[in-house]
PDB file of N, CA and C in Angstrom:
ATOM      1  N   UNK A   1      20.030  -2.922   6.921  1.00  0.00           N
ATOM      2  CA  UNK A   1      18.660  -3.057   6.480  1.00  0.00           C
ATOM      3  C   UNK A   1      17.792  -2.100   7.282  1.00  0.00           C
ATOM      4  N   UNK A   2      16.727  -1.517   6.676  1.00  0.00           N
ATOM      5  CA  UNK A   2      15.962  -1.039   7.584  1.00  0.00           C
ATOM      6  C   UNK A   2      14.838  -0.880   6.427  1.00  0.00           C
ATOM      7  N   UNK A   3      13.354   0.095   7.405  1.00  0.00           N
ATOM      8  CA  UNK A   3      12.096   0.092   6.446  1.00  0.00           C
ATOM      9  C   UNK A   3      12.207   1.695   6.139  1.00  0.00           C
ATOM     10  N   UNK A   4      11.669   2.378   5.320  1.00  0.00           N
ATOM     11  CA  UNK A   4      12.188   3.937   4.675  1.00  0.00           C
ATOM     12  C   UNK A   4      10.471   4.191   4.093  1.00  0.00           C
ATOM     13  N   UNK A   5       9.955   5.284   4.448  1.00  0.00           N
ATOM     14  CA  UNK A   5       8.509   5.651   4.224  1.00  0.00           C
ATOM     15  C   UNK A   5       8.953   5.957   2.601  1.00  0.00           C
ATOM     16  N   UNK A   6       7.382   5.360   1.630  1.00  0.00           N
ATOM     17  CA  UNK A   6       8.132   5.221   0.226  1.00  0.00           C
ATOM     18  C   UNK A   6       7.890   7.104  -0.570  1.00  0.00           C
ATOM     19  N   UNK A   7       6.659   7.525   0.363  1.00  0.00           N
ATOM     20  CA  UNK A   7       6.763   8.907  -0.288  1.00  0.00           C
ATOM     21  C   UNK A   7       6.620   9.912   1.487  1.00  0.00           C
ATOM     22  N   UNK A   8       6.960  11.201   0.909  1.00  0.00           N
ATOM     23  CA  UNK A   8       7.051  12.482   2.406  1.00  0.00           C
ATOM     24  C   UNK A   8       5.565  12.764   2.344  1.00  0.00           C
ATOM     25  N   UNK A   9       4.983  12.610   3.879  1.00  0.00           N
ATOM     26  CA  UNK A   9       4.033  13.263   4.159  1.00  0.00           C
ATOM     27  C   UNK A   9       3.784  15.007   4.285  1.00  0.00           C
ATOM     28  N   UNK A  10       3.350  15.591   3.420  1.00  0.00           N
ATOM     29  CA  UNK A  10       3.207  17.205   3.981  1.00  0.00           C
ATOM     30  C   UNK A  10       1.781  17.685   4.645  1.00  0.00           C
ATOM     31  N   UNK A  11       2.312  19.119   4.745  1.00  0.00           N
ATOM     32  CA  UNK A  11       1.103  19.676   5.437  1.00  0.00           C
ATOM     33  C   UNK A  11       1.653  20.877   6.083  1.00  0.00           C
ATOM     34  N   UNK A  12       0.159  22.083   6.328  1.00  0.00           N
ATOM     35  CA  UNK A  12       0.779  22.883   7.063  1.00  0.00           C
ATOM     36  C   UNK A  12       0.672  22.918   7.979  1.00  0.00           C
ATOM     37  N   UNK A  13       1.599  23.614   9.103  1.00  0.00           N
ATOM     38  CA  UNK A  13       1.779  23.094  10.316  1.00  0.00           C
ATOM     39  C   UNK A  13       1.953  24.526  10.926  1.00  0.00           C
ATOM     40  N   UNK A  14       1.328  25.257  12.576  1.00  0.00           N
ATOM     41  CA  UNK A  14       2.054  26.144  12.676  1.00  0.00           C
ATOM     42  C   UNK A  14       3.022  26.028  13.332  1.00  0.00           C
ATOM     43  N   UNK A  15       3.686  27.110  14.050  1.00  0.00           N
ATOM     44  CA  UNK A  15       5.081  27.519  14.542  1.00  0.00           C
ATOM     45  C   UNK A  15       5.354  26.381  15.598  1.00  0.00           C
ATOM     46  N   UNK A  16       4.766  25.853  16.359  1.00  0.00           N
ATOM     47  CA  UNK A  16       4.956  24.910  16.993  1.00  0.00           C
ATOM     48  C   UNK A  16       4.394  23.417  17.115  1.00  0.00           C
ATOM     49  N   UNK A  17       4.091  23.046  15.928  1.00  0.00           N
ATOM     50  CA  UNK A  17       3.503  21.937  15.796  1.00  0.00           C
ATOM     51  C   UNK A  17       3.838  20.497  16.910  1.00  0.00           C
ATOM     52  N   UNK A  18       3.052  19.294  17.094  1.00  0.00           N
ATOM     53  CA  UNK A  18       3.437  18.287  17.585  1.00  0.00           C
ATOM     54  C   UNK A  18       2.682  17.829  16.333  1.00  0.00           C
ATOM     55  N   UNK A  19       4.015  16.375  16.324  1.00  0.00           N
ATOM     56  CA  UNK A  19       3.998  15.718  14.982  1.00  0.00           C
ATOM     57  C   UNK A  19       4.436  14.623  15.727  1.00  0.00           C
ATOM     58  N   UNK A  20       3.389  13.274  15.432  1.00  0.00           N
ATOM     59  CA  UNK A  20       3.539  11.845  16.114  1.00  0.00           C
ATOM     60  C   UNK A  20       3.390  11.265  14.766  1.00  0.00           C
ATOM     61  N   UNK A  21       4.220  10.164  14.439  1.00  0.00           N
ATOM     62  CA  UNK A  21       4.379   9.200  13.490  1.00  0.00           C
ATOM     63  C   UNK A  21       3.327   7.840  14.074  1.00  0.00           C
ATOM     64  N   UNK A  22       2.699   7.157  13.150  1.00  0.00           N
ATOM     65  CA  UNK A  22       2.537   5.466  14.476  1.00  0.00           C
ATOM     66  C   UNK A  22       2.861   5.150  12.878  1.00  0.00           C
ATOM     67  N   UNK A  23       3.376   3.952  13.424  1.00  0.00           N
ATOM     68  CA  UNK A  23       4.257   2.851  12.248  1.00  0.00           C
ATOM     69  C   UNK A  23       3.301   1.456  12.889  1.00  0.00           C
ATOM     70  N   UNK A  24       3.645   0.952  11.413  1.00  0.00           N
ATOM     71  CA  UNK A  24       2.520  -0.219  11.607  1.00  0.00           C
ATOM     72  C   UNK A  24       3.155  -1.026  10.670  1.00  0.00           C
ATOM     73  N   UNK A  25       4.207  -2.415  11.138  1.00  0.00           N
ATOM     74  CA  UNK A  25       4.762  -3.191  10.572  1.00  0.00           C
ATOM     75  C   UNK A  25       4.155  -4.465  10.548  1.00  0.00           C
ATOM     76  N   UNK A  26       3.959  -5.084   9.387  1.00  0.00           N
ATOM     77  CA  UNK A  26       3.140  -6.377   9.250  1.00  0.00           C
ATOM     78  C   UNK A  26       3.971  -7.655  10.051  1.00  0.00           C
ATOM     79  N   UNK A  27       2.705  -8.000  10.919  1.00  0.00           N
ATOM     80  CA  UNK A  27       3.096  -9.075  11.737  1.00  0.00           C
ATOM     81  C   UNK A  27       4.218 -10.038  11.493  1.00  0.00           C
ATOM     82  N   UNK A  28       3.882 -11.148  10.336  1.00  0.00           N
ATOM     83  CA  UNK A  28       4.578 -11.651   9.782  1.00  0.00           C
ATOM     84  C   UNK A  28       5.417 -11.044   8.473  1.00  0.00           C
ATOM     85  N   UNK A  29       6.582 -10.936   8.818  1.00  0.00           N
ATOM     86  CA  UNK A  29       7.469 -10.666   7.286  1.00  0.00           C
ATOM     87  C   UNK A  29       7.553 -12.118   6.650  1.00  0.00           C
ATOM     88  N   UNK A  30       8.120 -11.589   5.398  1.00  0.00           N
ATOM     89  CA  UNK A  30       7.963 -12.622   4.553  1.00  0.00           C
ATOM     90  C   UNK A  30       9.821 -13.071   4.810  1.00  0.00           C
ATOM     91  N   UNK A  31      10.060 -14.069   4.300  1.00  0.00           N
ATOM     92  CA  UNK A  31      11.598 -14.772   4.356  1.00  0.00           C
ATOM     93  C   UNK A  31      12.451 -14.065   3.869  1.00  0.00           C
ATOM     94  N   UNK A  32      12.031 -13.726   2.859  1.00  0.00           N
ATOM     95  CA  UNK A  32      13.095 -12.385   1.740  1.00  0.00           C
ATOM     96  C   UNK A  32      11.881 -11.679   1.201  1.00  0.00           C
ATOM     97  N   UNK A  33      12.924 -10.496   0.960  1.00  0.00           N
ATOM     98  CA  UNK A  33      11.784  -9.091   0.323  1.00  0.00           C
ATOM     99  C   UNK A  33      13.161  -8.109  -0.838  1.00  0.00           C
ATOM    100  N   UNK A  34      12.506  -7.756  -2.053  1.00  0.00           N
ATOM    101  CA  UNK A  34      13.275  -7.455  -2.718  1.00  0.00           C
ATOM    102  C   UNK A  34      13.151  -5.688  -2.309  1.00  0.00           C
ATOM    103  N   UNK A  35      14.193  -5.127  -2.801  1.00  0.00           N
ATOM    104  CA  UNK A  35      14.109  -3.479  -1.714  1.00  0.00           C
ATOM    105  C   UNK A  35      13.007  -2.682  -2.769  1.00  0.00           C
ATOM    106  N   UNK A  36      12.058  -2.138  -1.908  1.00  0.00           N
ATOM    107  CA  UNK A  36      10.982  -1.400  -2.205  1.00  0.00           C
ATOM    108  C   UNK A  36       9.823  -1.898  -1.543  1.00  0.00           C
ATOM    109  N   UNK A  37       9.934  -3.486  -1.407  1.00  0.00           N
ATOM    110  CA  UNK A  37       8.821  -4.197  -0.784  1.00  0.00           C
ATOM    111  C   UNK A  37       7.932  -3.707   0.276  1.00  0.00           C
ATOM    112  N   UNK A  38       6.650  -3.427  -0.043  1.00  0.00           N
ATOM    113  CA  UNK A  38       5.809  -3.071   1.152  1.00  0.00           C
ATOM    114  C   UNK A  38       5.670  -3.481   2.316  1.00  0.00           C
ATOM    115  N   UNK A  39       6.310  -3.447   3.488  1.00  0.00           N
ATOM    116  CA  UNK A  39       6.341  -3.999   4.790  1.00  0.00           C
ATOM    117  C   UNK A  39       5.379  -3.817   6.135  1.00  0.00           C
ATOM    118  N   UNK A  40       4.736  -2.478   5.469  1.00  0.00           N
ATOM    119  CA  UNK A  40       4.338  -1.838   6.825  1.00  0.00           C
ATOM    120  C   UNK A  40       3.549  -0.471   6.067  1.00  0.00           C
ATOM    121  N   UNK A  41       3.377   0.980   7.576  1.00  0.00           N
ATOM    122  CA  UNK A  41       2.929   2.005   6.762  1.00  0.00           C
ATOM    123  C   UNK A  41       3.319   2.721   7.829  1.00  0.00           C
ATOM    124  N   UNK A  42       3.511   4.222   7.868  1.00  0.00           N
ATOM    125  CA  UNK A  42       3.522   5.154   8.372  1.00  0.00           C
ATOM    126  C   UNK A  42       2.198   6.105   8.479  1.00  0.00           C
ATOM    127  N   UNK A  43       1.633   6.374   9.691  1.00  0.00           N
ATOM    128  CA  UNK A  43       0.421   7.318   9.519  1.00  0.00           C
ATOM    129  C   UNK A  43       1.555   8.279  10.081  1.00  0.00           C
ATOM    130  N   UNK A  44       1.246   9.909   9.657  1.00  0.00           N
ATOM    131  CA  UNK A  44       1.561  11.129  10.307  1.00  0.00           C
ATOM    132  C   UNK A  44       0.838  12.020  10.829  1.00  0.00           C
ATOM    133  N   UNK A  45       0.865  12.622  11.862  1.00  0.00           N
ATOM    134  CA  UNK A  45      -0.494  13.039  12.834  1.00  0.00           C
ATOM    135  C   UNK A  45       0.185  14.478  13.251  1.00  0.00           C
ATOM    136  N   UNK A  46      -1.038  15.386  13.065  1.00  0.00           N
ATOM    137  CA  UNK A  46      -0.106  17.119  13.440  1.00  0.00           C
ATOM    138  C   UNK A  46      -0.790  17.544  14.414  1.00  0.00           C
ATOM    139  N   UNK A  47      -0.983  17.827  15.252  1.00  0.00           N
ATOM    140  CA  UNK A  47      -1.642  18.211  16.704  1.00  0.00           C
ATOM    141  C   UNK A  47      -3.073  17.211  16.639  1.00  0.00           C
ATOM    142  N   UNK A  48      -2.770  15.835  16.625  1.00  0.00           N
ATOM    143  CA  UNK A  48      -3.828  14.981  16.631  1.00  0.00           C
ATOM    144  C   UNK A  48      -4.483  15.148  15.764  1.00  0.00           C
ATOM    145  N   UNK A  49      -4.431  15.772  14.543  1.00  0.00           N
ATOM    146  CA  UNK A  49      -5.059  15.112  13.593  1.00  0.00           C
ATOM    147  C   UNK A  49      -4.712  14.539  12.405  1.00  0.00           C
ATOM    148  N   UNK A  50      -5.138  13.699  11.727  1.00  0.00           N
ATOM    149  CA  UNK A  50      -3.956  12.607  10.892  1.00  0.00           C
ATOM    150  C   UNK A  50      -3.878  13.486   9.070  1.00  0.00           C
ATOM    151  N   UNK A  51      -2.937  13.707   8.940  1.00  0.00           N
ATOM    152  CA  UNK A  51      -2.539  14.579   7.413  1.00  0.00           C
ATOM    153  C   UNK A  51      -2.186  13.530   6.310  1.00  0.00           C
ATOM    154  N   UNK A  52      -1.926  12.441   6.554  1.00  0.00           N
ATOM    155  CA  UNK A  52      -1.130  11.685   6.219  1.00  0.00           C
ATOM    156  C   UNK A  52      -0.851  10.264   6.189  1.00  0.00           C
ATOM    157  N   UNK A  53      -0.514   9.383   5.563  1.00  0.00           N
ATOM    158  CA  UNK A  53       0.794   8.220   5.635  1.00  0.00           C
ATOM    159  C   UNK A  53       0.939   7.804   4.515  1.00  0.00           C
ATOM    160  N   UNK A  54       2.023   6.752   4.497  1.00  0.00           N
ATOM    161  CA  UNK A  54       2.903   6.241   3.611  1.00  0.00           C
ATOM    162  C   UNK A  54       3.060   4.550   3.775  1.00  0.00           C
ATOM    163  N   UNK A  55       3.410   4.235   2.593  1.00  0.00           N
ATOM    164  CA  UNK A  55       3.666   2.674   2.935  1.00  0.00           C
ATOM    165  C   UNK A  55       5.332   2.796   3.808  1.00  0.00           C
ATOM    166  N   UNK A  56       5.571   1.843   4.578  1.00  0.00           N
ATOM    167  CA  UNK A  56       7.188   1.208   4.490  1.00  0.00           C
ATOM    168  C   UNK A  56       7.495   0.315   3.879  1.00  0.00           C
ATOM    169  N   UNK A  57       8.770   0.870   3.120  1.00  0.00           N
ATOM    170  CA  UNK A  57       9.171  -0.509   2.345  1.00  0.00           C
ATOM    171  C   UNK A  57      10.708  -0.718   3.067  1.00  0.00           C
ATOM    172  N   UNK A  58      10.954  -1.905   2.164  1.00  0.00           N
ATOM    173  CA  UNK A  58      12.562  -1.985   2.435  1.00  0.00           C
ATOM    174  C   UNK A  58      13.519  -1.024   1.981  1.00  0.00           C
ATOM    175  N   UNK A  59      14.323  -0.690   2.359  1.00  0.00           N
ATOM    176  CA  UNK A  59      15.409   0.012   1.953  1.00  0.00           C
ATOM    177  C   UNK A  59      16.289  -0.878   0.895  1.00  0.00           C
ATOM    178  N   UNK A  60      16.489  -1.751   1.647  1.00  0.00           N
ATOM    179  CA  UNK A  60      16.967  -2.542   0.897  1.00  0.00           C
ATOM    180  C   UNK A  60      16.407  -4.072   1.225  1.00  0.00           C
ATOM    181  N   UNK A  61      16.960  -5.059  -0.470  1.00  0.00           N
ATOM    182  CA  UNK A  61      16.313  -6.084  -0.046  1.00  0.00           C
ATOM    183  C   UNK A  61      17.153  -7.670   0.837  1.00  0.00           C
ATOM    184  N   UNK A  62      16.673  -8.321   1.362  1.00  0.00           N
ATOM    185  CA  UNK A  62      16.973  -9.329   1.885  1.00  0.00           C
ATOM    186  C   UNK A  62      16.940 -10.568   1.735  1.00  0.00           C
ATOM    187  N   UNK A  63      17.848 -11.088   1.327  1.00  0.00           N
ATOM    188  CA  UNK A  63      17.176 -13.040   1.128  1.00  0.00           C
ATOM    189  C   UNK A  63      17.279 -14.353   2.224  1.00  0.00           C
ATOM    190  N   UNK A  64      16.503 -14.559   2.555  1.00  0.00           N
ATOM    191  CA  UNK A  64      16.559 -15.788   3.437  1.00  0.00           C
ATOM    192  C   UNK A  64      16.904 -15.721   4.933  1.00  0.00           C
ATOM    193  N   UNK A  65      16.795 -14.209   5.231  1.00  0.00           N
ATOM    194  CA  UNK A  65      16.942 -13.664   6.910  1.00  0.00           C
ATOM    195  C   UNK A  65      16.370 -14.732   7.666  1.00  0.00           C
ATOM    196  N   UNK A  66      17.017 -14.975   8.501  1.00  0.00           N
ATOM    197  CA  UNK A  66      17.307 -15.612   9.969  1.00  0.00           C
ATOM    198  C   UNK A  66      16.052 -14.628  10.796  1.00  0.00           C
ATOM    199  N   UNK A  67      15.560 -15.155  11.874  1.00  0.00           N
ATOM    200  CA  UNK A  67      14.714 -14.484  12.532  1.00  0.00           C
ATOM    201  C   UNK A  67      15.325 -13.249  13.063  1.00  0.00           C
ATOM    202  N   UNK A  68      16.380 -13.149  13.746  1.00  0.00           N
ATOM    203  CA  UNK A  68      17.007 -12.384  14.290  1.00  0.00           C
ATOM    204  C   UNK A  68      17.271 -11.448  13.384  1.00  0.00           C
ATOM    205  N   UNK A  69      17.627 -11.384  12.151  1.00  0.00           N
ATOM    206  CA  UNK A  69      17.598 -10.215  11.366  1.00  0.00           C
ATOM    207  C   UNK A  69      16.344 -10.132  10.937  1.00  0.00           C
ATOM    208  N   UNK A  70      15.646 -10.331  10.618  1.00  0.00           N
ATOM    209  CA  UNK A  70      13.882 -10.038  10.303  1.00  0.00           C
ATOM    210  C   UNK A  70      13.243  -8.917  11.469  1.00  0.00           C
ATOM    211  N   UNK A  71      14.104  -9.682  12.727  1.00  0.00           N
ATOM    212  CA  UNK A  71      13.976  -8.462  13.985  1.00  0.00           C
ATOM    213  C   UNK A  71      14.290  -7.131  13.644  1.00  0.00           C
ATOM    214  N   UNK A  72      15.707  -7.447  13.436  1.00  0.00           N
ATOM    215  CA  UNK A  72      16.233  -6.160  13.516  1.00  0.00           C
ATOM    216  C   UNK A  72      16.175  -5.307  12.121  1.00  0.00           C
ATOM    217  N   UNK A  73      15.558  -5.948  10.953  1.00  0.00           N
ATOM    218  CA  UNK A  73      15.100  -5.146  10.059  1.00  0.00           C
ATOM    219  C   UNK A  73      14.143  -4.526  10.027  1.00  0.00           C
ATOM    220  N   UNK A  74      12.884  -5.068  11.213  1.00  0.00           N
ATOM    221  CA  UNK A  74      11.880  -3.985  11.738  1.00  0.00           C
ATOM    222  C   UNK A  74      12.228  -2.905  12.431  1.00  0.00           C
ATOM    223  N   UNK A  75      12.792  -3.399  13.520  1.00  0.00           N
ATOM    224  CA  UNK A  75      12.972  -2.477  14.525  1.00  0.00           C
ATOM    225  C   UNK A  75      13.861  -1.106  13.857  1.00  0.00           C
ATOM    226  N   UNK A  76      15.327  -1.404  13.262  1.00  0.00           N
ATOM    227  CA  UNK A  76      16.314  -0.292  12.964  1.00  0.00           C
ATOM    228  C   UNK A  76      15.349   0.909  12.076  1.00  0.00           C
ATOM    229  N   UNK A  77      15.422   1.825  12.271  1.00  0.00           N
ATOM    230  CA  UNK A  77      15.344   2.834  11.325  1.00  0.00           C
ATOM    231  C   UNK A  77      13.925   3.205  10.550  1.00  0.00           C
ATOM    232  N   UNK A  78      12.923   3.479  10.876  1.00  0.00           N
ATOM    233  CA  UNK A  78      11.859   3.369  10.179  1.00  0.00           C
ATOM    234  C   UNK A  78      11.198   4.697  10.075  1.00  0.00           C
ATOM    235  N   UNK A  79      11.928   5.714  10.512  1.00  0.00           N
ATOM    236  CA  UNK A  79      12.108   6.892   9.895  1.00  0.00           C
ATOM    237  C   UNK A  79      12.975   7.868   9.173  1.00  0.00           C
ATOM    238  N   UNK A  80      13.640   6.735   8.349  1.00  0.00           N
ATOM    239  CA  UNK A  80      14.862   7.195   7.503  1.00  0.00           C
ATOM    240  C   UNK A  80      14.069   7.547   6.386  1.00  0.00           C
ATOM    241  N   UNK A  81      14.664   8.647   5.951  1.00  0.00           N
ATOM    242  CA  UNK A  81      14.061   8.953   4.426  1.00  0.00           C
ATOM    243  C   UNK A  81      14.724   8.207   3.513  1.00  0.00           C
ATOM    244  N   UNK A  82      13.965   8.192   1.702  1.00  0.00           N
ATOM    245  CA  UNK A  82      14.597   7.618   0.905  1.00  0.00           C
ATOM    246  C   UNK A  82      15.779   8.144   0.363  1.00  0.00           C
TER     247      UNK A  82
END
């Protein structure tokens, strides 16, 4: 399981850009989420200034997760593409 930004942020950037993501996952998840489900969002930021974000959704969906996987479906992976 993990959360996957639902569209790519662009922009132009020059030759050496710094590029900071902040992810912002909703406090409470819900018990189950079918995959696509909006979970969260991605802002994208290019030498401090923001170009960008995206929702997170699920990658895939989940039914009836245990806390401990609700954990670790936040935490794993939340800059995997689709």
């Amino acid at each position: 399981m993990g959360l996957v930004a639902k569209w790519n942020v662009e922009g132009l950037v020059d030759k050496s850009p710094e590029v900071q993501r902040e992810t912002k996952v909703f406090e409470e998840l819900p018990g189950s989420a079918k995959q696509g489900t909006t979970l969260g969002e991605v802002v994208v930021k290019v030498d401090g200034e923001r170009v960008g974000e995206s929702p997170l959704v699920a990658s895939r969906g989940y039914d009836g997760a245990s806390l401990w996987e609700r954990v670790w479906y936040t935490a794993s992976r939340p800059f995997k593409g689709p």
